[in-house]
N, C-alpha and C. Protein backbone atom coordinates (compact mmCIF):
# COMPACT_ATOMS: atom_id res chain seq x y z
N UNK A 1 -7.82 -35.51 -14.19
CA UNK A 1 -7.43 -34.37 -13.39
C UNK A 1 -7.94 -34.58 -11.97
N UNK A 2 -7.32 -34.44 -10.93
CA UNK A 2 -7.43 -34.77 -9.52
C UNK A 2 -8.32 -33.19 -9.54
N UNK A 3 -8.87 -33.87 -7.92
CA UNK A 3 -9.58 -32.65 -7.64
C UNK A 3 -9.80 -31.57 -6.45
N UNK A 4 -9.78 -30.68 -6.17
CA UNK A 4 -9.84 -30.22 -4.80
C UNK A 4 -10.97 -30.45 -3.74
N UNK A 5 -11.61 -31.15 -3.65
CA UNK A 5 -12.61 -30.76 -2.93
C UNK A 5 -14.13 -31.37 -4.22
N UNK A 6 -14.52 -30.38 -4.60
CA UNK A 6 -15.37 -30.33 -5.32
C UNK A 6 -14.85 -29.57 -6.84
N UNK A 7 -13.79 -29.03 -6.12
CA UNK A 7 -13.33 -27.79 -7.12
C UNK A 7 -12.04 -28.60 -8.14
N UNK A 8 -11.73 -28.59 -9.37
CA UNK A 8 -10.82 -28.86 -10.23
C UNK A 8 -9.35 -27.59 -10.07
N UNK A 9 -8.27 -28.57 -10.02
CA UNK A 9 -7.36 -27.11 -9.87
C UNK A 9 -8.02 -26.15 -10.71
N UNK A 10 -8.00 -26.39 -11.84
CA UNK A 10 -8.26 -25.58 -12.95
C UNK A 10 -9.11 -24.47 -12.67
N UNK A 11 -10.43 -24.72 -12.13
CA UNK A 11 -11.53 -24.06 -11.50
C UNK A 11 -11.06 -23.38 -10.59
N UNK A 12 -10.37 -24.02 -9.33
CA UNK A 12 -9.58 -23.18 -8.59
C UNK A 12 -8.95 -22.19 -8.83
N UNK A 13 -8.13 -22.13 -9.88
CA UNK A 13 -7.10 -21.06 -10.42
C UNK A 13 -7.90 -19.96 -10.98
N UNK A 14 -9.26 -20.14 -11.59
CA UNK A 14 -9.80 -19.51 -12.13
C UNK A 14 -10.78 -18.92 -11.28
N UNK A 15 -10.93 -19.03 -10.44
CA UNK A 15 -11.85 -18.14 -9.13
C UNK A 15 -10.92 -17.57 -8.34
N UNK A 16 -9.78 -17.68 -8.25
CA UNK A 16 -8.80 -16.90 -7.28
C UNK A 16 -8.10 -15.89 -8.26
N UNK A 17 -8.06 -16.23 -9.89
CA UNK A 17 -8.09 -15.32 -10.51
C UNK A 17 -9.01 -14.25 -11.33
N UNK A 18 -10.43 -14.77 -11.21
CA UNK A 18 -11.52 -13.72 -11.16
C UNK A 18 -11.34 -13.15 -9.87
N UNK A 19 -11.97 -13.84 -8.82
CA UNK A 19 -11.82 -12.89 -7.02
C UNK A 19 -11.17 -11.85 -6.93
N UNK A 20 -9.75 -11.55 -7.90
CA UNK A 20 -8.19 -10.53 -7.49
C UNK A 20 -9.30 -9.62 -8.13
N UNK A 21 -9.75 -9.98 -9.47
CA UNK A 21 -10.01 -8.91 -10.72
C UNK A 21 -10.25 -7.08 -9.69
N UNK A 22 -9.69 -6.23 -10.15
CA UNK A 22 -9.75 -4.55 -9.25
C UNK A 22 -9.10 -5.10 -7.85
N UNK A 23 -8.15 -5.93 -7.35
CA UNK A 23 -7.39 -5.85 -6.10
C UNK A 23 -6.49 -4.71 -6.48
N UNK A 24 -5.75 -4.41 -5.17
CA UNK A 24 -5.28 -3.44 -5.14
C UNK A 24 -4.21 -4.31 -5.94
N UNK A 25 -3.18 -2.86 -6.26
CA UNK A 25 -1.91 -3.56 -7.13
C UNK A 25 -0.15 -3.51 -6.02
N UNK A 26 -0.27 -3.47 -4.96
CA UNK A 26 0.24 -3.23 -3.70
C UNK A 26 0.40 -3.33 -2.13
N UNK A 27 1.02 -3.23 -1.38
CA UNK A 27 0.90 -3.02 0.01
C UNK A 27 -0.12 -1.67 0.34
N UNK A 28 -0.51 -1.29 1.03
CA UNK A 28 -1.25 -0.14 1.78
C UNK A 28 -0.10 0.59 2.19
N UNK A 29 -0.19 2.02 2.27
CA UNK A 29 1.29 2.91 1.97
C UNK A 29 0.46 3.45 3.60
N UNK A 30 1.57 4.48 4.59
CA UNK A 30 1.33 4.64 5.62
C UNK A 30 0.56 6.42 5.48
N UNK A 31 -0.42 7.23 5.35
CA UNK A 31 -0.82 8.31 5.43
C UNK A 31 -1.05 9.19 6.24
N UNK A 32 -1.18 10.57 6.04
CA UNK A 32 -1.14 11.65 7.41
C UNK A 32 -2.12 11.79 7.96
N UNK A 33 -2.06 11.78 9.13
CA UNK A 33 -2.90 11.81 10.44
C UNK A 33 -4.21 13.05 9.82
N UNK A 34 -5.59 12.30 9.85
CA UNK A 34 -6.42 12.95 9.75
C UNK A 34 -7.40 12.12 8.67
N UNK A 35 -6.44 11.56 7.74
CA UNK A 35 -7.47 10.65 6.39
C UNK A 35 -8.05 10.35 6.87
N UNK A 36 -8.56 9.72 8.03
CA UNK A 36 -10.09 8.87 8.35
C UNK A 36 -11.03 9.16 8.61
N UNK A 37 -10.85 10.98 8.47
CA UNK A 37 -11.78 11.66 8.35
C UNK A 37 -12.75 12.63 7.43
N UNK A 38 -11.85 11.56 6.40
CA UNK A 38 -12.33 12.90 5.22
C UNK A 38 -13.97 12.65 4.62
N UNK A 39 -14.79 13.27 4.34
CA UNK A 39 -16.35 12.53 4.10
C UNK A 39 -15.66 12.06 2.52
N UNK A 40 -16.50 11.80 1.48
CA UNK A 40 -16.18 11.03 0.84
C UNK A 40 -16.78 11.91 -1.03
N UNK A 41 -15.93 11.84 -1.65
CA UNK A 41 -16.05 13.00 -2.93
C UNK A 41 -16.97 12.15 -3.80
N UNK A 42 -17.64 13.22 -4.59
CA UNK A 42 -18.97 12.88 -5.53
C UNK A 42 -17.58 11.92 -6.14
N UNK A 43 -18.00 10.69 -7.20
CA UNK A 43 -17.40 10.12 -8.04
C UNK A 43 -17.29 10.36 -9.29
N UNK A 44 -16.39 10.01 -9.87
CA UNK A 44 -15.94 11.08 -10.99
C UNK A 44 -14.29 10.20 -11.59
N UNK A 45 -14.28 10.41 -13.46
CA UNK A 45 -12.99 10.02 -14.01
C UNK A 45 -12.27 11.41 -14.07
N UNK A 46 -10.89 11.27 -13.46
CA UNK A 46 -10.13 12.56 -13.89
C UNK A 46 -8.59 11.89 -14.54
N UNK A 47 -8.76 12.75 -15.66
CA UNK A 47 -7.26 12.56 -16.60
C UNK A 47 -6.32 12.36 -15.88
N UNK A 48 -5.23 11.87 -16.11
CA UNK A 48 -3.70 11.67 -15.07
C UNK A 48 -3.43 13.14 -15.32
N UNK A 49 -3.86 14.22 -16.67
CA UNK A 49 -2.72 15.05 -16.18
C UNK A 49 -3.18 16.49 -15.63
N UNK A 50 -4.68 16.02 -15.28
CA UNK A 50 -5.58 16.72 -14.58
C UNK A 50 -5.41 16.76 -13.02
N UNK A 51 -5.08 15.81 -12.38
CA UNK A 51 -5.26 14.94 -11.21
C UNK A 51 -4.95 16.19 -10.40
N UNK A 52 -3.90 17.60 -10.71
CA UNK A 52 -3.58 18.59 -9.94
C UNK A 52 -4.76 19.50 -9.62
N UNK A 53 -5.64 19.14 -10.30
CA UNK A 53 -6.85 20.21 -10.09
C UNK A 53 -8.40 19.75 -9.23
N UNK A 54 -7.79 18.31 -8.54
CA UNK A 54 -8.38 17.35 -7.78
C UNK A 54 -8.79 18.62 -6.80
N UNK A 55 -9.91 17.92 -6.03
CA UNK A 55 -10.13 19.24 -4.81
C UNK A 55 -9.52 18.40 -3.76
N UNK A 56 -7.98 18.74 -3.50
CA UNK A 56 -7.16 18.27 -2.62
C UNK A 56 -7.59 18.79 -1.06
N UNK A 57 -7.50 17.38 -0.45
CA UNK A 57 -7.74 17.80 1.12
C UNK A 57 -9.03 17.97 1.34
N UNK A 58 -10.28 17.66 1.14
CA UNK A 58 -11.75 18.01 1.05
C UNK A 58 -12.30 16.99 1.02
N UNK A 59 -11.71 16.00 0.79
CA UNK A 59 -12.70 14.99 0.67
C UNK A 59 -11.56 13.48 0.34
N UNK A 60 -12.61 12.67 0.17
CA UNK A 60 -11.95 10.63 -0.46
C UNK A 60 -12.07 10.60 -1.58
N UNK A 61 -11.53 10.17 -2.21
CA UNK A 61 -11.39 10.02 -3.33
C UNK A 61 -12.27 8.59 -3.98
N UNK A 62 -11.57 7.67 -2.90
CA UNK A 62 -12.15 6.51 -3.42
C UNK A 62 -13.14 6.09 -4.04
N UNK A 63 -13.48 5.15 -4.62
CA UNK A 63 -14.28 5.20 -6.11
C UNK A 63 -14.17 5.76 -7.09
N UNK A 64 -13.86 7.10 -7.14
CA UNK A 64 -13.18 7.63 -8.68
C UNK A 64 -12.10 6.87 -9.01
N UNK A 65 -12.26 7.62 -10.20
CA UNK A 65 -11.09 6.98 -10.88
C UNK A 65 -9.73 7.97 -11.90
N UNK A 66 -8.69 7.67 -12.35
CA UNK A 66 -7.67 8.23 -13.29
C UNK A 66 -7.52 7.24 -14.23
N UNK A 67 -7.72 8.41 -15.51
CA UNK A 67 -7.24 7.78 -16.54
C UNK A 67 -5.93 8.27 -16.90
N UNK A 68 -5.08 7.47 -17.66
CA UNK A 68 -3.82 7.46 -17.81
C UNK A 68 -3.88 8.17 -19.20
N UNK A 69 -2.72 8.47 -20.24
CA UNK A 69 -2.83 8.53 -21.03
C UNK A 69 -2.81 7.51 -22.31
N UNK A 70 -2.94 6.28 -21.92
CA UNK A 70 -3.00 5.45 -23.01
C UNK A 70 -4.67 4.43 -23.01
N UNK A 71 -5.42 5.53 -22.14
CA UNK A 71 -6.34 5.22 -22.08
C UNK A 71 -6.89 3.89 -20.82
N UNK A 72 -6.33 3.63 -20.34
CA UNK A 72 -6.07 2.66 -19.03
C UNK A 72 -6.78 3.73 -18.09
N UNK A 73 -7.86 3.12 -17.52
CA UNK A 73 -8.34 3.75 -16.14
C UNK A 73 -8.04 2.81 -14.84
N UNK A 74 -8.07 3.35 -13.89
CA UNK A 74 -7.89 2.79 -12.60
C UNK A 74 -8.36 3.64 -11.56
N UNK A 75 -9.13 2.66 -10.98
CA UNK A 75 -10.36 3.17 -9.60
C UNK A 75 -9.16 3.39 -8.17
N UNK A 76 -9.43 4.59 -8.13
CA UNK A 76 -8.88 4.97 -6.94
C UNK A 76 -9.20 4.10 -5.30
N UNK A 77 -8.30 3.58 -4.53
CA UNK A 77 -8.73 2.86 -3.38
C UNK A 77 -9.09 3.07 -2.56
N UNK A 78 -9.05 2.67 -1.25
CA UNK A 78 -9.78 3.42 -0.04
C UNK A 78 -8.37 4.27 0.50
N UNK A 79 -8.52 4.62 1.73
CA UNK A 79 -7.12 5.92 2.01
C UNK A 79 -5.92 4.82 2.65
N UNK A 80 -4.93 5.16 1.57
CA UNK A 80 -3.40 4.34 2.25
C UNK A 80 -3.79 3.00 1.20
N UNK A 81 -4.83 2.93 0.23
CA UNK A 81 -4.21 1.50 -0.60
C UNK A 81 -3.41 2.07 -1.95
N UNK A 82 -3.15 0.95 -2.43
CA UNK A 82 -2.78 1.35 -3.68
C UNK A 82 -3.08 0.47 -4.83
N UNK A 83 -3.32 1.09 -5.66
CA UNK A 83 -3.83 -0.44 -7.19
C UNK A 83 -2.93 0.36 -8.24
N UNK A 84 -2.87 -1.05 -9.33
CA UNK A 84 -1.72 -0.96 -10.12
C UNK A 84 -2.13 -1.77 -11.28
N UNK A 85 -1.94 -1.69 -12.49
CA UNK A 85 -1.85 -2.60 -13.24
C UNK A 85 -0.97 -1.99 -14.80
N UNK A 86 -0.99 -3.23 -15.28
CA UNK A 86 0.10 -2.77 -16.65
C UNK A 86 -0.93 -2.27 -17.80
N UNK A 87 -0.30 -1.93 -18.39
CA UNK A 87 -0.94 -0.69 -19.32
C UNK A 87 -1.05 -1.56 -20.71
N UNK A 88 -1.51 -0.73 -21.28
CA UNK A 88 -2.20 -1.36 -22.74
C UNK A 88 -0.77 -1.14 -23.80
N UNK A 89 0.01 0.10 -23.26
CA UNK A 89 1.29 0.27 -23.86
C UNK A 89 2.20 -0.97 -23.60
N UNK A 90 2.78 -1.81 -24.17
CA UNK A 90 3.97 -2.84 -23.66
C UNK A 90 4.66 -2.35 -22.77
N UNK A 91 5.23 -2.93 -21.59
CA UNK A 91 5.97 -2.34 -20.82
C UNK A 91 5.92 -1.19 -19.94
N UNK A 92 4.72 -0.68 -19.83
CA UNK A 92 4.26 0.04 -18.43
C UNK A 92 3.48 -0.08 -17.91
N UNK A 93 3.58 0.04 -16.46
CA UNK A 93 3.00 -0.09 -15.25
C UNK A 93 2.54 1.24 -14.85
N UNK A 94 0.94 1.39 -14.84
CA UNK A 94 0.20 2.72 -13.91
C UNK A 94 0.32 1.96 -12.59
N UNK A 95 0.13 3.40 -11.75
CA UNK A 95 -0.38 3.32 -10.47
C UNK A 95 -0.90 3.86 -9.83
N UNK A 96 -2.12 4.23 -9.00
CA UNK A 96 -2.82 4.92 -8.15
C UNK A 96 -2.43 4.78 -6.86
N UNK A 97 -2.39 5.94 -5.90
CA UNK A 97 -2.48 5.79 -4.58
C UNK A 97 -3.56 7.18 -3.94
N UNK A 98 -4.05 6.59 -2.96
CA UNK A 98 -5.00 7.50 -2.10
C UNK A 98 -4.18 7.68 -0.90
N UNK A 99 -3.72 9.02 -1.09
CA UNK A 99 -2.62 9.19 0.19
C UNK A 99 -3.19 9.94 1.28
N UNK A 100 -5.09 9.85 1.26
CA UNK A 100 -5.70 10.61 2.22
C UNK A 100 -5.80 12.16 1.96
N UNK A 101 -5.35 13.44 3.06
CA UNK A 101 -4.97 14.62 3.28
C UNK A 101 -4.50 14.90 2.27
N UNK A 102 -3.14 14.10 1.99
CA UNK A 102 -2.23 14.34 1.42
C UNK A 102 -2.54 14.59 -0.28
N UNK A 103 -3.45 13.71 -0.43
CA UNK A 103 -4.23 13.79 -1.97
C UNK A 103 -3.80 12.49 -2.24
N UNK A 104 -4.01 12.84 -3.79
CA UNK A 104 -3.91 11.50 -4.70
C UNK A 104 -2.83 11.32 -5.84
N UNK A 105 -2.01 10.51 -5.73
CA UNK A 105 -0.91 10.46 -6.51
C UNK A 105 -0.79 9.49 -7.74
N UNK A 106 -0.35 9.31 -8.82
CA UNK A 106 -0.20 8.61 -9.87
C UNK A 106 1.06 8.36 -10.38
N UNK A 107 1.49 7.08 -11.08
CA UNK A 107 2.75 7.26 -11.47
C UNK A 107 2.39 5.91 -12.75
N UNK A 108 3.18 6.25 -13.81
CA UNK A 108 3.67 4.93 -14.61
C UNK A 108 5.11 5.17 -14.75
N UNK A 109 5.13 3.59 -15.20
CA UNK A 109 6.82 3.49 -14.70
C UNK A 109 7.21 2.08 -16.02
N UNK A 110 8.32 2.19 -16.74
CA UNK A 110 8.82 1.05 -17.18
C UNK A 110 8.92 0.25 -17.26
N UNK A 111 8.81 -0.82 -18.36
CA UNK A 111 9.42 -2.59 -17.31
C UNK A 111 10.76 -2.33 -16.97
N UNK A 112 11.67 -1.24 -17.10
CA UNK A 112 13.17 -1.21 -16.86
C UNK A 112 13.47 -0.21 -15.47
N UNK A 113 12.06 0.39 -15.31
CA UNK A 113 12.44 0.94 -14.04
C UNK A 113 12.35 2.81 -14.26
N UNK A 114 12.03 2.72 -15.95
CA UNK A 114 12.43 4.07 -15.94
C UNK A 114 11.26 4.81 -15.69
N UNK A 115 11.09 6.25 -14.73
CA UNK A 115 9.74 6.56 -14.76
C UNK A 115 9.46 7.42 -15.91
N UNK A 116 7.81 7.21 -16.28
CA UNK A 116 7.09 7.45 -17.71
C UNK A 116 6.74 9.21 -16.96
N UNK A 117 6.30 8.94 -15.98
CA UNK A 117 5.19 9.99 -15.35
C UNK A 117 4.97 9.77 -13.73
N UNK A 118 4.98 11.07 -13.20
CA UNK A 118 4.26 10.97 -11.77
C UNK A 118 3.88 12.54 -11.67
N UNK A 119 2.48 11.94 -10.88
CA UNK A 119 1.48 13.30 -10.53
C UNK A 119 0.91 13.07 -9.38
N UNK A 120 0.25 14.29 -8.83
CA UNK A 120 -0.15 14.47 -7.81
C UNK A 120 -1.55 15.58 -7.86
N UNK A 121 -2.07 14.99 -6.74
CA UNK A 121 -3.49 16.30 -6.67
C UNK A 121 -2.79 17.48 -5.94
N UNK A 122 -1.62 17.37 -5.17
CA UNK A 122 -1.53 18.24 -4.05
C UNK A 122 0.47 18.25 -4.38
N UNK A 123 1.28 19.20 -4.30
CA UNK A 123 2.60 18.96 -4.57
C UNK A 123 3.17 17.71 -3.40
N UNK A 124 2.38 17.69 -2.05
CA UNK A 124 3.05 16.71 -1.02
C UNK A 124 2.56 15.36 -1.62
N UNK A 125 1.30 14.98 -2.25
CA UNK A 125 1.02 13.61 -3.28
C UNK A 125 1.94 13.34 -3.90
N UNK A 126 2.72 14.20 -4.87
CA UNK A 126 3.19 14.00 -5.89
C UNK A 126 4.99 13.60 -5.55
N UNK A 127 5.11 14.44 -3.81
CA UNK A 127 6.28 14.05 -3.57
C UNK A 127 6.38 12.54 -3.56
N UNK A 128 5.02 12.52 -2.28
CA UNK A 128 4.83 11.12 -1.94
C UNK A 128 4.87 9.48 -2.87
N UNK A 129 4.29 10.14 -3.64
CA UNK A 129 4.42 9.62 -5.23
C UNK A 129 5.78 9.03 -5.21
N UNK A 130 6.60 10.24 -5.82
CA UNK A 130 7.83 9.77 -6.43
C UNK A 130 8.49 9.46 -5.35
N UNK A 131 8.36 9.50 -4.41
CA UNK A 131 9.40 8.64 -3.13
C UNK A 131 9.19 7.00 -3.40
N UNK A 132 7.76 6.78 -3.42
CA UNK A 132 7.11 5.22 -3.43
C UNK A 132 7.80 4.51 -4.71
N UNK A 133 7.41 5.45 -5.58
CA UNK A 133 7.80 5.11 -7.01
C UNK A 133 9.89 4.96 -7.13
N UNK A 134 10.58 5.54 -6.42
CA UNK A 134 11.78 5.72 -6.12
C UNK A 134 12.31 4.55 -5.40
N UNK A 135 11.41 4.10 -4.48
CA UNK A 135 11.53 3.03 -3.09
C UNK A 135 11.34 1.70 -4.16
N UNK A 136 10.23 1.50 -4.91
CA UNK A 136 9.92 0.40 -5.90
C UNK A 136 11.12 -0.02 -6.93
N UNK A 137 11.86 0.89 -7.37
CA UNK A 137 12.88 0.60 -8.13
C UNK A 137 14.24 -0.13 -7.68
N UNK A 138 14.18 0.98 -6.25
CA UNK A 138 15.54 -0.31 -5.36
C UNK A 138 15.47 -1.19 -5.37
């Protein structure tokens, strides 16, 4: 086996695939004027179908986390990322976004596109949500 450097592809592949481990699962989504100011919320797991009773607009979210209903958690990002990963169910995809102000939105979605679920801390999250989640399918 040739080598990189010091490093074996093999090794290689396997530190660029530990390094991702909790990357976001996305681009950074664009948020409303004011997120960079929010101080930052005690940390805390809240249910996906709790997420409406978030204390929207008060605070960051980041570092908490949502659990889904198939038991899949995912750590909320900093304001405007988004993380994603597939679910323990075959064939769905959760997703978190920190939309700042706006709150915090969630969605799982199909391998076919169809959506499972989308929520929001705040009804403008949840729009925001299903627009992203809407935009992903095109």
């Amino acid at each position: 086996m040739r080598s990189i450097g010091r490093w074996t592809p093999a090794a290689a592949v396997a530190l660029v695939v530990l390094g991702c481990a909790g990357c976001a699962g996305g681009p950074e989504v664009a948020v409303p004027p004011g997120s960079d100011s929010l101080p930052s919320c005690a940390r805390t797991t809240v249910e996906v179908s709790g997420v409406d009773r978030w204390p929207a607009r008060t605070c960051d979210p980041a570092g908490s986390s949502v659990r889904f209903t198939d038991g899949l958690v995912l750590e909320i990002p900093d304001v405007g990322g988004v993380a994603s990963s597939e679910s323990g169910a075959p064939g769905v995809t959760h997703q978190v976004v920190n939309w700042g102000v706006a709150g915090v939105g969630a969605a799982s979605v199909g391998d076919e596109g169809e959506v499972v679920g989308v929520w929001g801390s705040t009804e403008q999250a949840r729009a925001l949500q299903a627009e992203r989640v809407s935009a992903d399918r095109d």
